[in-house]
Protein backbone atom coordinates (compact mmCIF):
# COMPACT_ATOMS: atom_id res chain seq x y z
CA UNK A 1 115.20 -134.26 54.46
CA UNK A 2 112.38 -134.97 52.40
CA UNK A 3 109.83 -136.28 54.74
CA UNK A 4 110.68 -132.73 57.01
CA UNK A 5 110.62 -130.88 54.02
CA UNK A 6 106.84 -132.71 53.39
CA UNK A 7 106.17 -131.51 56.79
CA UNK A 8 106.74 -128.51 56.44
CA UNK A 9 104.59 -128.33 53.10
CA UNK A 10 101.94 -129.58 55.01
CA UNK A 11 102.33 -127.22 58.14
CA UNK A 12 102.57 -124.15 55.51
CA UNK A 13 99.24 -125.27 54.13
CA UNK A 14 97.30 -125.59 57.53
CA UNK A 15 98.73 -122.28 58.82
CA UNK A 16 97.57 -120.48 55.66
CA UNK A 17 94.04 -121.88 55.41
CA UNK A 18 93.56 -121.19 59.04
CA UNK A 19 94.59 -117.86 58.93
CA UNK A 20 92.40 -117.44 55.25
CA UNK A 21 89.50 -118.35 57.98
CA UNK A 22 90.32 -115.81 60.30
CA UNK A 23 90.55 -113.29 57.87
CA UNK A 24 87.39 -114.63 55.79
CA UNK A 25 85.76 -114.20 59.31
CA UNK A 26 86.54 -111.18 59.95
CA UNK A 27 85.70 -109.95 57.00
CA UNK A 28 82.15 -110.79 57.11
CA UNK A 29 81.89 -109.72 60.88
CA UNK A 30 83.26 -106.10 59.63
CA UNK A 31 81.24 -106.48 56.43
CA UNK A 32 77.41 -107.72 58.13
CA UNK A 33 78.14 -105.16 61.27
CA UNK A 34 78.65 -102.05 59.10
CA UNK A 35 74.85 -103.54 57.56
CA UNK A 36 73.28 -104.45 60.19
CA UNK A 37 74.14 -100.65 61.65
CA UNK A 38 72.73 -99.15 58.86
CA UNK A 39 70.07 -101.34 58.69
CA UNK A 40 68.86 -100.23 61.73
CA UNK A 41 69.38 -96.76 61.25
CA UNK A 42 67.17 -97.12 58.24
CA UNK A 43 63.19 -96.08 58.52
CA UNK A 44 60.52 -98.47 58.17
CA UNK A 45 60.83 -102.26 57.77
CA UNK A 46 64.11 -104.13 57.86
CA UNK A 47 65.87 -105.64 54.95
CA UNK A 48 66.67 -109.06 56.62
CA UNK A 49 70.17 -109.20 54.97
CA UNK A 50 72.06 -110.77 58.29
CA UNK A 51 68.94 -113.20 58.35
CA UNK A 52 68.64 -113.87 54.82
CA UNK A 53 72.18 -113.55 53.67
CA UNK A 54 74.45 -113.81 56.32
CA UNK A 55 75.04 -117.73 56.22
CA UNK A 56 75.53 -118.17 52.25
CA UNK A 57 78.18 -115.10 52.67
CA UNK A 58 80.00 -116.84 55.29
CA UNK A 59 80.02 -120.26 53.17
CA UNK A 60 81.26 -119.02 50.22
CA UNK A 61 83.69 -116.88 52.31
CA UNK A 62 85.05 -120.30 53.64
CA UNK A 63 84.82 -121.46 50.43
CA UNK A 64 86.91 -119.17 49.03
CA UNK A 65 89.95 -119.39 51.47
CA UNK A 66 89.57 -123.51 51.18
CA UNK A 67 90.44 -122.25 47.36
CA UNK A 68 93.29 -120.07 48.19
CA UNK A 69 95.04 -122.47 49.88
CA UNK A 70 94.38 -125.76 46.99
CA UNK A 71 97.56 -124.62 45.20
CA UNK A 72 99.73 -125.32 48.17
CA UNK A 73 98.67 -128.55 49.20
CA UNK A 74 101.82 -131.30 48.35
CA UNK A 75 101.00 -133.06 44.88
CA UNK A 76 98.30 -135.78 45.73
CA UNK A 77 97.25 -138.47 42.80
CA UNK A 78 95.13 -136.82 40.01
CA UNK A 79 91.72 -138.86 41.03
CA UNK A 80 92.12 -137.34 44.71
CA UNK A 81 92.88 -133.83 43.32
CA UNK A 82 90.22 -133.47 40.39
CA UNK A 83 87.36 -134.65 43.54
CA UNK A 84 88.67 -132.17 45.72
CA UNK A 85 88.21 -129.42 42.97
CA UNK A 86 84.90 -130.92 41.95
CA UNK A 87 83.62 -131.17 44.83
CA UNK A 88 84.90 -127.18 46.03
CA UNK A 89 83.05 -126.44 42.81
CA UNK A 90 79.71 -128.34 43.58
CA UNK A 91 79.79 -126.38 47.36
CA UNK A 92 80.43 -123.42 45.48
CA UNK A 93 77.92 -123.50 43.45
CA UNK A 94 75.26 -124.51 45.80
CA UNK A 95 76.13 -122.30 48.34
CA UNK A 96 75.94 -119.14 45.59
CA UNK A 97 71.97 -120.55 44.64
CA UNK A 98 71.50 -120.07 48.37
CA UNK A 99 72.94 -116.55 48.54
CA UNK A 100 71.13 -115.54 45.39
CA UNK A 101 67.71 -117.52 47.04
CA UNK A 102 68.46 -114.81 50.48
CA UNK A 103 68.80 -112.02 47.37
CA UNK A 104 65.53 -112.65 46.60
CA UNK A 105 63.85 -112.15 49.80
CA UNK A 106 65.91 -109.13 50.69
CA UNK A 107 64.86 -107.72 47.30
CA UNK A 108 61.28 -108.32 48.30
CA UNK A 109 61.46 -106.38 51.85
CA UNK A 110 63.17 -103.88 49.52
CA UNK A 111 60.47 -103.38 47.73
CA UNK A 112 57.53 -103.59 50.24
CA UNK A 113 59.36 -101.67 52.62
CA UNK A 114 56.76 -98.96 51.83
CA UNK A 115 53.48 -101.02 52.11
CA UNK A 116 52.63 -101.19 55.36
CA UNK A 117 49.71 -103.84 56.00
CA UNK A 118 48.60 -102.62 59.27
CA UNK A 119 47.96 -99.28 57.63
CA UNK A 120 44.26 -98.24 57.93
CA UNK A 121 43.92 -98.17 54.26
CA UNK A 122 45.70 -100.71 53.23
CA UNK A 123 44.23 -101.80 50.09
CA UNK A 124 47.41 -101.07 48.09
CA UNK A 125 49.86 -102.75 50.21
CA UNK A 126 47.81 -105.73 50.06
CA UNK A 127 47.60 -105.83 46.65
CA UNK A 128 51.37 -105.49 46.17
CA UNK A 129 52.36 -108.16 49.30
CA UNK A 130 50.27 -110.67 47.10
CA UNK A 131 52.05 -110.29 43.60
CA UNK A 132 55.28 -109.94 45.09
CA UNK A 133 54.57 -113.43 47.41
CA UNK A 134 53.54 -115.12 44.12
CA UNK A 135 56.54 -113.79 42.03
CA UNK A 136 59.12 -114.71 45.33
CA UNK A 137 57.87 -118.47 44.88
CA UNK A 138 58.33 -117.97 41.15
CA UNK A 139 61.82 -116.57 41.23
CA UNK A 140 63.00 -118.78 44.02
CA UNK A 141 61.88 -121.62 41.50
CA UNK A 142 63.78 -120.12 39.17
CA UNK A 143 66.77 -119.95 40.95
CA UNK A 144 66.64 -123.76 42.57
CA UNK A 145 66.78 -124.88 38.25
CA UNK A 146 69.52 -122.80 37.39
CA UNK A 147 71.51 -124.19 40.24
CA UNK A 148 70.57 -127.99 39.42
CA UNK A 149 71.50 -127.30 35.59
CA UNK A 150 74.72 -125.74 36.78
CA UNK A 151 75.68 -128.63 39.10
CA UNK A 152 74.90 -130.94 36.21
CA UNK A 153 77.80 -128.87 33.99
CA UNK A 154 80.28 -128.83 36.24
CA UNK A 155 80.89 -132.97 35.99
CA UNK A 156 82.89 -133.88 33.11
CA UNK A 157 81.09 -136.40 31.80
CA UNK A 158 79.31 -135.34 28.83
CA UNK A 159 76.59 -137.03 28.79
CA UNK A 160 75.41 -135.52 32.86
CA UNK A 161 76.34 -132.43 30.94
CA UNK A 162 73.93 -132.53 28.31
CA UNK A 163 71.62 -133.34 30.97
CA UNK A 164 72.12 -130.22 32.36
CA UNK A 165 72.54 -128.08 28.93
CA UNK A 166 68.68 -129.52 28.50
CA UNK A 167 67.51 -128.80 31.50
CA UNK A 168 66.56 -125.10 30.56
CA UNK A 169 65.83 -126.38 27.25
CA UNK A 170 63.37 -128.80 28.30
CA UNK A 171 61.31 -126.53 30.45
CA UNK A 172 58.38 -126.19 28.08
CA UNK A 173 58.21 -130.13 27.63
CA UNK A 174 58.50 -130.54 31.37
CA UNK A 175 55.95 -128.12 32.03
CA UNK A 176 53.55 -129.81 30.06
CA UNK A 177 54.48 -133.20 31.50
CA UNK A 178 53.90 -132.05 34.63
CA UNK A 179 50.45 -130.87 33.93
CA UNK A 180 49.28 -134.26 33.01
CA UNK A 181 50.70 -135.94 35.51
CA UNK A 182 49.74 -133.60 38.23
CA UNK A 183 46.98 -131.43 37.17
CA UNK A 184 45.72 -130.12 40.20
CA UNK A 185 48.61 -128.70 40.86
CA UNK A 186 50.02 -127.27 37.86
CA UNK A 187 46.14 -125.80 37.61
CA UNK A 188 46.49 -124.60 41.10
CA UNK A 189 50.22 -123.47 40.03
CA UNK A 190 48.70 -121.23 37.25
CA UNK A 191 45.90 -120.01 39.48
CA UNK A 192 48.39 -118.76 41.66
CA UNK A 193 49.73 -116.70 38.51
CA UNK A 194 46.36 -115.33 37.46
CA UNK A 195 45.58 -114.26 40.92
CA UNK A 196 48.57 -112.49 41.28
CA UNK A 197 47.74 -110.51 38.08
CA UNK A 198 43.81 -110.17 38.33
CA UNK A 199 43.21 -110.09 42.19
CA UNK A 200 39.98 -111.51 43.13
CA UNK A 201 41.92 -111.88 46.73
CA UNK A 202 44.83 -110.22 48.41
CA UNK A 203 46.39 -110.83 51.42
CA UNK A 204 44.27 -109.84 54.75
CA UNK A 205 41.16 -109.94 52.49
CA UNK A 206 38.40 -110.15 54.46
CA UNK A 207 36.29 -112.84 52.93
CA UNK A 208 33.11 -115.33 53.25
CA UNK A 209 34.25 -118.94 51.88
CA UNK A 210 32.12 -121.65 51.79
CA UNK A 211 30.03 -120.04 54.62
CA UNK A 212 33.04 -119.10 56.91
CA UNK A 213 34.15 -115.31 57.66
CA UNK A 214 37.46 -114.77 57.61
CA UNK A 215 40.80 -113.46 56.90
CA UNK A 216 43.48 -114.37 53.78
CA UNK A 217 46.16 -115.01 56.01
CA UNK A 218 48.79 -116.84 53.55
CA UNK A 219 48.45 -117.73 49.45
CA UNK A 220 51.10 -120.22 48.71
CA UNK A 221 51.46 -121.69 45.34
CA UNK A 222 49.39 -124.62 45.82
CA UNK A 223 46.69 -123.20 48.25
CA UNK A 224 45.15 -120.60 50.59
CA UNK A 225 45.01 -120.18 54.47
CA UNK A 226 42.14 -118.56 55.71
CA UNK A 227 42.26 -117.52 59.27
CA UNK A 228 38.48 -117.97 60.68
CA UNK A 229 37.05 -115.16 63.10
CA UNK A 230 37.46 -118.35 65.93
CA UNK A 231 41.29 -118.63 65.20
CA UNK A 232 40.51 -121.80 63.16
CA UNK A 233 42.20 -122.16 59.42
CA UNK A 234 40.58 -123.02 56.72
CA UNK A 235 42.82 -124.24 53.40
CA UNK A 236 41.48 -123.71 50.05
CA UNK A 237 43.21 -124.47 47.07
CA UNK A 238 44.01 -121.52 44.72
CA UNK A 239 41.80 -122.90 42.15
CA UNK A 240 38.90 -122.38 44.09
CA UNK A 241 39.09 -118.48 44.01
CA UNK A 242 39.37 -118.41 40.07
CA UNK A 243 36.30 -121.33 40.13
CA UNK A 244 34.27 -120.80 42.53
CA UNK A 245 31.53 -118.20 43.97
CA UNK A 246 32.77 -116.58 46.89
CA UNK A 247 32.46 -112.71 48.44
CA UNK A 248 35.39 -109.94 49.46
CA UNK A 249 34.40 -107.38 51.82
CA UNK A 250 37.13 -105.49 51.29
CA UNK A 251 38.19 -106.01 47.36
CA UNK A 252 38.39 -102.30 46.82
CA UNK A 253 38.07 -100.62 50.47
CA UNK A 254 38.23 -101.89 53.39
CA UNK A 255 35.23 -100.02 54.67
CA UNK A 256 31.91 -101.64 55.09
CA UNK A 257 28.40 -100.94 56.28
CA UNK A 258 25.98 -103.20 58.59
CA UNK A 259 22.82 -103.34 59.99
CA UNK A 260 20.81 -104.12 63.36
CA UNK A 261 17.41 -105.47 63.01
CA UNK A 262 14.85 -104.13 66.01
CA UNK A 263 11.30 -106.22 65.96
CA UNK A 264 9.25 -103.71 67.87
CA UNK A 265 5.24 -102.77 68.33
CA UNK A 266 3.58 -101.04 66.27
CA UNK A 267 2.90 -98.82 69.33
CA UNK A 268 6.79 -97.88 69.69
CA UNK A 269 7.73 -94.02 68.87
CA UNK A 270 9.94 -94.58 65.12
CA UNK A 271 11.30 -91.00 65.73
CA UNK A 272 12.48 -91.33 69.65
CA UNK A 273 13.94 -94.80 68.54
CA UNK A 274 16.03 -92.99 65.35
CA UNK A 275 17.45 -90.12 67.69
CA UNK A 276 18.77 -92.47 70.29
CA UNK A 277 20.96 -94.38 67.64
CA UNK A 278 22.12 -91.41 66.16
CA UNK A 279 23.44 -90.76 70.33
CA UNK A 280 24.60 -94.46 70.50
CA UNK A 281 26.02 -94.35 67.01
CA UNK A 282 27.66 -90.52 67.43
CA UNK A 283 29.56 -91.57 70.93
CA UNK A 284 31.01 -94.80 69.29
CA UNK A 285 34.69 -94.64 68.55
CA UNK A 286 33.69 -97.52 65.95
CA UNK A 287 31.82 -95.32 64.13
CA UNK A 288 33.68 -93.71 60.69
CA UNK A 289 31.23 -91.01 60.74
CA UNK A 290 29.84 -91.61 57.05
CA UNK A 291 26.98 -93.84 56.97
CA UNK A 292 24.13 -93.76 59.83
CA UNK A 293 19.97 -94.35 59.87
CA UNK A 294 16.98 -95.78 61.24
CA UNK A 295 14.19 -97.27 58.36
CA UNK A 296 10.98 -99.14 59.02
CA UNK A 297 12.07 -102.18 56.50
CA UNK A 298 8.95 -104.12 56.88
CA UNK A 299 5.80 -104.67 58.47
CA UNK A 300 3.71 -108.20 59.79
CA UNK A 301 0.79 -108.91 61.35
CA UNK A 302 2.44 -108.49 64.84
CA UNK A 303 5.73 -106.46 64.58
CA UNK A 304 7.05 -104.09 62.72
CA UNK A 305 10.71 -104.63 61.25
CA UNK A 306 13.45 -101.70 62.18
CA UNK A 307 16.53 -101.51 60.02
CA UNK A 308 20.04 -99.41 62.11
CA UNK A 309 22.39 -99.26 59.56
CA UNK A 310 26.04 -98.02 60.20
CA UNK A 311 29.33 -97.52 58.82
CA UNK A 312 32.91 -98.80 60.03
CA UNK A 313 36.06 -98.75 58.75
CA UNK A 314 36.26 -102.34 58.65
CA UNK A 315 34.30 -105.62 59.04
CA UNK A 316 36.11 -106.05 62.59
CA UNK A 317 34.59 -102.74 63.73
CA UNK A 318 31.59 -102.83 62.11
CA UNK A 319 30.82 -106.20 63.75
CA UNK A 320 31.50 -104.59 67.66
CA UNK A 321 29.63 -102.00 66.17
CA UNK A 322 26.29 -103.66 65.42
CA UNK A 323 26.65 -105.60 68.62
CA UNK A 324 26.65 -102.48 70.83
CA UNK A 325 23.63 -100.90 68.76
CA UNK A 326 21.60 -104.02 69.39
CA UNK A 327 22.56 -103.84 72.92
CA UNK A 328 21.70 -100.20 73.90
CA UNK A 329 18.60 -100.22 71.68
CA UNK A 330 17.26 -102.99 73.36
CA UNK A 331 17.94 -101.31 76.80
CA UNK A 332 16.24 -97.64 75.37
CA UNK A 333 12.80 -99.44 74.55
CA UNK A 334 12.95 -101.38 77.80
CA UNK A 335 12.95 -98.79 79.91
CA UNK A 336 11.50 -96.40 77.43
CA UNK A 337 8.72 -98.42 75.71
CA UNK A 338 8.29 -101.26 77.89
CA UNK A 339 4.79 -102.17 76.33
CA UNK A 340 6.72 -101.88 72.58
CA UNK A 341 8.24 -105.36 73.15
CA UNK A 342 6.42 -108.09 70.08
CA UNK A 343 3.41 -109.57 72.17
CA UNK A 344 1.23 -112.14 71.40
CA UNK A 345 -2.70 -111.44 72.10
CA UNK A 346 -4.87 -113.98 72.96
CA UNK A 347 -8.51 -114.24 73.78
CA UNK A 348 -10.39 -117.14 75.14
CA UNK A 349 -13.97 -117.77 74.03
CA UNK A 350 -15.23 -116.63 77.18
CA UNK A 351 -13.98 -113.50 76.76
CA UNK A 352 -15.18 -113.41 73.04
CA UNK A 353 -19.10 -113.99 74.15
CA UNK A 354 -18.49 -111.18 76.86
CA UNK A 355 -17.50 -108.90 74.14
CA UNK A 356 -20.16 -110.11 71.93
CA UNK A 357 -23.21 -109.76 74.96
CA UNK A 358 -21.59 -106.16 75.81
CA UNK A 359 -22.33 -105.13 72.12
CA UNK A 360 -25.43 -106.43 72.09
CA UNK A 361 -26.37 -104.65 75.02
């Protein structure tokens, strides 16, 4: 009788965790559908909740009907029992850090839902996709020590659980351990910080580092991606920006002016030259409609020096922009002002003592 009645115990226990599953399962299926609908109903950028938050609910949903069903299990010896719980507690635990980690980036989306980076002026959005990239690492940090300190107080030992109790405690001493052991990257770490708060950069800056144009494609907390015009990546730690020289096209607008240097004759007509880039200039869709002339910027002892400048929206633009000038300004004089090209004149001595004898005469 006893080993049916055990039997029973034990078939009691699997047929009420497995239907805690089902329902825990259902539950999040009803729960996540009902988001992901309005989710999409929603305008602008998605939240990322079944992405972000979806797995960590479904743990501790499993968790929790693994919990439901401890109470029924047949009594087991007290070592067996208290790992059981401890462990369920340690998985608990760990799997809430991970939900709160997914809370995090959902927050984030939240918040930047209205900062659209592919906006034409997006100088804002940038600004605001930075700080809150820096203060995601930050929190997510944050988050990853709470949930060590709180696995460290849920063993019973005292002394693991004044390890954890100092764990918070400690975080000023650590801190400054760390930055003697490791420097660069607690300097780099705090770069990060000031950056966020000051910004010299911003993602989808257009910059010129160490000679290279490019883009701020990605600031981590440790360094900076730089996409190059040639799809090549240049990393740079953070401490550079905060120590170094370097220049931001687009720090407050994204629009930008450039020029196209003509080295003509002195015979070419200035004015016929001006009112053709004004027509090449006017019929370009690259144009912003702002900024547009033609200046004699300097003259030599063979050529004279023509300055186009122009106006774009942005360095991308700008840089199609000045190409096409160059190209149709070129054509204009050739057929135009063929003579007006920079020649070189040279005279032979011969010619020199025909001159001479001609005056003479």
């Amino acid at each position: 009788m006893l080993g049916i009645h055990f039997q029973h115990r034990w078939f009691l226990v699997l047929f009420v965790f497995c239907a805690a599953i089902v329902l825990a399962n259902v539950v999040h299926y009803v729960l996540f559908r009902l988001l992901r609908r309005k989710e999409a109903q929603s305008v602008g950028l998605g939240l990322g909740i079944q992405t972000h938050l979806g797995r960590p609910a479904r743990v501790i949903f499993l968790l929790s009907c693994v919990s439901i069903t401890l109470p029924l299990l047949p009594a087991m010896p007290d070592k067996i029992e208290a790992s059981i719980h401890h462990g369920l507690l340690m998985a608990t635990v760990v799997s809430v850090g991970w939900f709160a980690v997914g809370c995090v980036y959902v927050l984030e989306r939240l918040f930047l839902r209205k900062f659209d980076l592919n906006a034409q002026n997006n100088v804002r959005a940038r600004r605001m996709h930075t700080q809150f990239q820096v203060f995601r690492r930050t929190a997510i940090g944050l988050v990853i020590v709470l949930t060590a300190g709180a696995l460290l107080w849920t063993f019973k030992n005292p002394r693991i659980w004044q390890y954890g109790s100092g764990l918070l405690a400690s975080a000023g001493v650590a801190s400054l351990l760390l930055a003697t052991a490791a420097k660069s990257t607690a300097s780099n770490f705090l770069a990060g910080m000031q950056i966020a708060m000051t910004e010299p950069i911003r993602l989808d800056d257009v910059v010129i580092v160490q000679g290279e144009w490019g883009r701020i494609e990605e600031i981590t907390t440790t360094y900076v991606v730089v996409k190059i015009w040639d799809l090549r990546r240049l990393i740079v730690p953070l401490s550079y920006f905060i120590e170094n020289t370097f220049q931001n096209w687009t720090r407050e607008s994204s629009d930008i002016m450039g020029t196209a240097f003509l080295y003509v004759d002195y015979t070419v007509s200035v004015d016929a030259l001006r009112e053709e880039l004004e027509r090449v200039v006017r019929a370009s869709p690259l144009w912003d409609g702002k900024v547009l002339g033609l200046q004699v910027t300097n003259l030599s002892e063979r050529t004279m020096e023509l300055r186009c400048l122009m106006s774009s929206t942005d360095s991308s633009k700008n840089f199609d922009l000045r190409c096409d000038v160059r190209e149709k300004m070129i054509a204009f004089v050739r057929e135009r002002f063929p003579e007006a090209f920079p020649t070189m004149r040279v005279r032979s001595d011969a010619e020199k003592a025909a001159d001479a004898a001609a005056l003479s005469n």
